[in-house]
Protein backbone atom coordinates (compact mmCIF):
# COMPACT_ATOMS: atom_id res chain seq x y z
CA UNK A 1 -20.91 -4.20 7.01
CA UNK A 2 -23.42 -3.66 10.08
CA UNK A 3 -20.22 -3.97 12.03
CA UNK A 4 -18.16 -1.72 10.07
CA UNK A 5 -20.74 0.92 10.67
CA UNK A 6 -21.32 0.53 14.28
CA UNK A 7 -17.67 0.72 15.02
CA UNK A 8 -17.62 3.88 12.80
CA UNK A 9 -21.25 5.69 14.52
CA UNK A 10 -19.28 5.12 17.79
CA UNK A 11 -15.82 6.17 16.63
CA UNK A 12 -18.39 9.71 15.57
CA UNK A 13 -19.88 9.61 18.89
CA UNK A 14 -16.39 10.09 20.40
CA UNK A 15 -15.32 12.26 18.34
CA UNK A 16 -18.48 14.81 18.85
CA UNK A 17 -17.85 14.38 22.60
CA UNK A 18 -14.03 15.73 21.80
CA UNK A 19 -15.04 18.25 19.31
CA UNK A 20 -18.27 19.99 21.72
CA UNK A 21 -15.57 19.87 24.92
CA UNK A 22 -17.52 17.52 26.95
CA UNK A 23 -15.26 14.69 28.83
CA UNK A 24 -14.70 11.65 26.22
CA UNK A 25 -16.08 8.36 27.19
CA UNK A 26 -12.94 6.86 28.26
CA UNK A 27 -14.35 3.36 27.90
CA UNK A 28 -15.91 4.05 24.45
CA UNK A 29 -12.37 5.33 23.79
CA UNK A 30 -10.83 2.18 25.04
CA UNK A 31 -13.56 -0.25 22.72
CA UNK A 32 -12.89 2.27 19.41
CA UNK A 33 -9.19 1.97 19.89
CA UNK A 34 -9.35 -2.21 20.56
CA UNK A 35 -11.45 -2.70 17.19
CA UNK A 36 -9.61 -0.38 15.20
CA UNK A 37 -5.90 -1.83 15.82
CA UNK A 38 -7.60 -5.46 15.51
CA UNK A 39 -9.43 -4.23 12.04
CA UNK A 40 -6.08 -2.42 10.92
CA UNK A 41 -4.47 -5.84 12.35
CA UNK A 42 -6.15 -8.03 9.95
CA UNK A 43 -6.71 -5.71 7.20
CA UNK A 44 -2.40 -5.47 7.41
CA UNK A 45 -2.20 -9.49 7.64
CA UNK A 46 -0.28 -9.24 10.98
CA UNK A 47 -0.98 -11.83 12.91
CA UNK A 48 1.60 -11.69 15.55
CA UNK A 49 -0.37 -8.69 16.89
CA UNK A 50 -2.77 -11.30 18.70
CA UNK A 51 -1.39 -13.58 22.04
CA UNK A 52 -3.63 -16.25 20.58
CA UNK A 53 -6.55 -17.36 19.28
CA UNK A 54 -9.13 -16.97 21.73
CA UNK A 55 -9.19 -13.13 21.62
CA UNK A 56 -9.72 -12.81 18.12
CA UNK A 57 -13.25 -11.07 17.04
CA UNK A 58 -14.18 -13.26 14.26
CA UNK A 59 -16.32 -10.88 13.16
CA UNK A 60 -13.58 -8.35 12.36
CA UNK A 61 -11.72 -10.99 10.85
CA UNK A 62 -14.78 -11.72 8.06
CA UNK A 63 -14.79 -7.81 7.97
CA UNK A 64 -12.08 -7.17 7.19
CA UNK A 65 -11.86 -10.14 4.31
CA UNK A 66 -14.69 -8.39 2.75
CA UNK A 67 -12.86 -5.34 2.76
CA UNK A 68 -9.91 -6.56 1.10
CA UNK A 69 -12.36 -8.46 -1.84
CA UNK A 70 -13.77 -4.95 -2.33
CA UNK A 71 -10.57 -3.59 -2.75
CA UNK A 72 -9.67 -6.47 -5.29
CA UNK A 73 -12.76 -5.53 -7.33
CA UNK A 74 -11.99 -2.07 -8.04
C-alpha cells in the first residue's frame, strides 16, 4: 500500500501544480501517467499492454493483486 500512496501524493502534487497555475512537472506527469495505465493494466488483466516482461513493475503487479483481494472481500 506504501506504493499505492506514493503514486497517489504525487498524482496530488500534480494536480496542485495544475490547479494554483504554476507549469506542471512534465516529467512527474510522464511517471503518474506510466504507473497509472500499468496499475489500470493489471488491475484490467490485460496483459498485451506490456512488449514483454522486463518492463513490468512487479511491484504494481503485487499491488494491484491486493487490490483485487480487497475487492473480493467486500
Amino acid at each position: 500500500m506504501e506504493r499505492l500512496e506514493a503514486i497517489i501524493g504525487r498524482a496530488y502534487t500534480l494536480a496542485a501544480q495544475v490547479l494554483n497555475g504554476d507549469t506542471p512537472d512534465l516529467a512527474l506527469a510522464e511517471e503518474i501517467s506510466g504507473e497509472c495505465a500499468e496499475l489500470l493494466a493489471h488491475l484490467d488483466g490485460d496483459g498485451g499492454a506490456f512488449d514483454s516482461e522486463s518492463v513490468i513493475d512487479f511491484d504494481l503487479v503485487q499491488l494491484a493483486q491486493a487490490l483485487k483481494q480487497l475487492e473480493t472481500t467486500k
